[in-house]
Protein backbone atom coordinates (compact mmCIF):
# COMPACT_ATOMS: atom_id res chain seq x y z
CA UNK A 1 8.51 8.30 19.51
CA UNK A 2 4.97 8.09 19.20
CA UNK A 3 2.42 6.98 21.52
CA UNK A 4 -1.39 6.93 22.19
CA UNK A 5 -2.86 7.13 26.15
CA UNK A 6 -6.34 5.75 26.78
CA UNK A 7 -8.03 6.80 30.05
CA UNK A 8 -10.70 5.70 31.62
CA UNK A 9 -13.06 5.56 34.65
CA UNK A 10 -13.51 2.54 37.03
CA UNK A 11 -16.12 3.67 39.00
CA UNK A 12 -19.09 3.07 36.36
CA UNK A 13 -19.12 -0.54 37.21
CA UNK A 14 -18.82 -1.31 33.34
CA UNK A 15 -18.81 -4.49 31.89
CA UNK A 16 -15.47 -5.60 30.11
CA UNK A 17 -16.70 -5.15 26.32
CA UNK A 18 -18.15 -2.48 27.34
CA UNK A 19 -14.86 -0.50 28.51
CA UNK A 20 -13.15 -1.87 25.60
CA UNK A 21 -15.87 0.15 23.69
CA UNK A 22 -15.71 2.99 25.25
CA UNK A 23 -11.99 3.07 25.02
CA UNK A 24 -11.95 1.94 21.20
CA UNK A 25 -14.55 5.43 20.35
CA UNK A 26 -11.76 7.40 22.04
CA UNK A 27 -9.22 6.19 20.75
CA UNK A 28 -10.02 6.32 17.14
CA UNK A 29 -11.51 10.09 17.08
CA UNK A 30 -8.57 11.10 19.09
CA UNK A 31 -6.95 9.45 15.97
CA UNK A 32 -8.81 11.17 13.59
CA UNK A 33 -7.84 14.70 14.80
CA UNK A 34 -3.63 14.32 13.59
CA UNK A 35 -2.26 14.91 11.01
CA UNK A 36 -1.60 12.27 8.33
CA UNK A 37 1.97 12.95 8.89
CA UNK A 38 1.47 11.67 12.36
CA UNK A 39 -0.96 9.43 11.81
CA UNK A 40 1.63 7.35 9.10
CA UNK A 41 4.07 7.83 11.52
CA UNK A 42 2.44 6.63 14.55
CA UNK A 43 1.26 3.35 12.34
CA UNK A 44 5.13 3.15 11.25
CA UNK A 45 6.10 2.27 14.53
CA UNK A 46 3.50 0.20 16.08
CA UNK A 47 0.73 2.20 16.79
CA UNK A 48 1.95 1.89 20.59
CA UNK A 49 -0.71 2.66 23.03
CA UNK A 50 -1.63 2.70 26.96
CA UNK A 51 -4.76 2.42 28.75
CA UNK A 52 -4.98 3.93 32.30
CA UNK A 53 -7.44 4.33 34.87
CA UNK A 54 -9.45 7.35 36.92
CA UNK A 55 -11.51 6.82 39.63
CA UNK A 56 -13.78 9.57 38.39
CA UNK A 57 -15.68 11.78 36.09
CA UNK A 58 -13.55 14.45 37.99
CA UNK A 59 -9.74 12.53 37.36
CA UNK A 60 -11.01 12.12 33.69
CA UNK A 61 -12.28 15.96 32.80
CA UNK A 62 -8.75 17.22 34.96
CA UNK A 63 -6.71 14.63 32.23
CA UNK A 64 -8.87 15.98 29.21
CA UNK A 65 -8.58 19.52 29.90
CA UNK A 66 -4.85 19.56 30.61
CA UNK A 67 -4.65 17.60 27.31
CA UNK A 68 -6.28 20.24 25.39
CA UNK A 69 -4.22 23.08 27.01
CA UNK A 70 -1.17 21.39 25.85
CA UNK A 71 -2.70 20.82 22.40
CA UNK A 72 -2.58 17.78 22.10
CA UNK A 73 -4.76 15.45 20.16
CA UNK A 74 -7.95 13.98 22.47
CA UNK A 75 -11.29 12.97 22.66
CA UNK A 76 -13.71 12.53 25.16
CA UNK A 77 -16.56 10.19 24.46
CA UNK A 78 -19.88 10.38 26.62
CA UNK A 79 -21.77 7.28 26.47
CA UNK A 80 -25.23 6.84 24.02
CA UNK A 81 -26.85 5.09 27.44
CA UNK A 82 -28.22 2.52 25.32
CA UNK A 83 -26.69 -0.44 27.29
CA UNK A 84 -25.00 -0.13 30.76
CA UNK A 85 -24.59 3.35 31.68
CA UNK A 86 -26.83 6.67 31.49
CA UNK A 87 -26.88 8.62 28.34
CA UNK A 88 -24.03 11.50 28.53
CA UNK A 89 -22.02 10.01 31.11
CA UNK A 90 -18.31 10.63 30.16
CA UNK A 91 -16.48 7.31 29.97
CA UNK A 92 -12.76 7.84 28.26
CA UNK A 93 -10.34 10.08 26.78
CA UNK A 94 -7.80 9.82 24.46
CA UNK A 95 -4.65 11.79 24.26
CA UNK A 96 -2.64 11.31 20.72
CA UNK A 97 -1.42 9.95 19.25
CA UNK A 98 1.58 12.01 20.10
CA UNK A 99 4.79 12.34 21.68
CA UNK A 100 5.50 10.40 24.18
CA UNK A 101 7.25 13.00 26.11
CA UNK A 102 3.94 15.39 25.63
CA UNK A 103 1.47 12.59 26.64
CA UNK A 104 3.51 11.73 29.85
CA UNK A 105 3.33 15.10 31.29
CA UNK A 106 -0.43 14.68 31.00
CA UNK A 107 -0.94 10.89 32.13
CA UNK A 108 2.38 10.21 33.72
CA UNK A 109 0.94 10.47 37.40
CA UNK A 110 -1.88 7.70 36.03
CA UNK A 111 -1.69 4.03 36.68
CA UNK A 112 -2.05 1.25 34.26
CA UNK A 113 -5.97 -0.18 33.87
């Protein structure tokens, strides 16, 4: 099974359409980086994703870079700082979509936003 984690930061004090933002540009170029195969696959079945939180730029880079050490699919977006937040501040990541089994070895320790 297929599945898609979202995570992002808390601390930035962002406003709710603004996180949803964030999380939506990390979410579709983590996307963008499978394979059709997966891609149809992970459709197939739902498209099933998770969105998680960090307390930090710190928590965030740690869940990124163990991501890409595994291989697995991700993205992590840095804000444009044309609203809310300053430009180049890293926001969210996205891991997969993937296996679930994969992504929970990553964001497993990771509670639900």
């Amino acid at each position: 099974m297929f599945k898609q984690a979202i995570v992002v930061r808390t601390d930035l004090g962002m406003g709710k359409g603004k996180l949803v933002a964030q999380c939506s540009h990390a979410s579709l170029e983590a996307f963008l980086k499978t394979s059709a195969v997966i891609r149809q696959a992970w459709r197939a079945v739902g498209a099933k994703k998770i969105v998680l939180k960090v307390a930090g730029e710190k928590e965030l880079l740690e869940a990124y870079e163990e991501a890409q050490s595994k291989k697995l699919p991700c993205s992590l977006v840095h804000d444009a700082g044309h609203t809310q937040i300053p430009a180049g501040t890293a926001t969210a990541v996205a891991i997969g979509p993937a296996s679930e089994q994969k992504i929970d070895e990553v964001t497993g320790k990771l509670k639900l936003l």
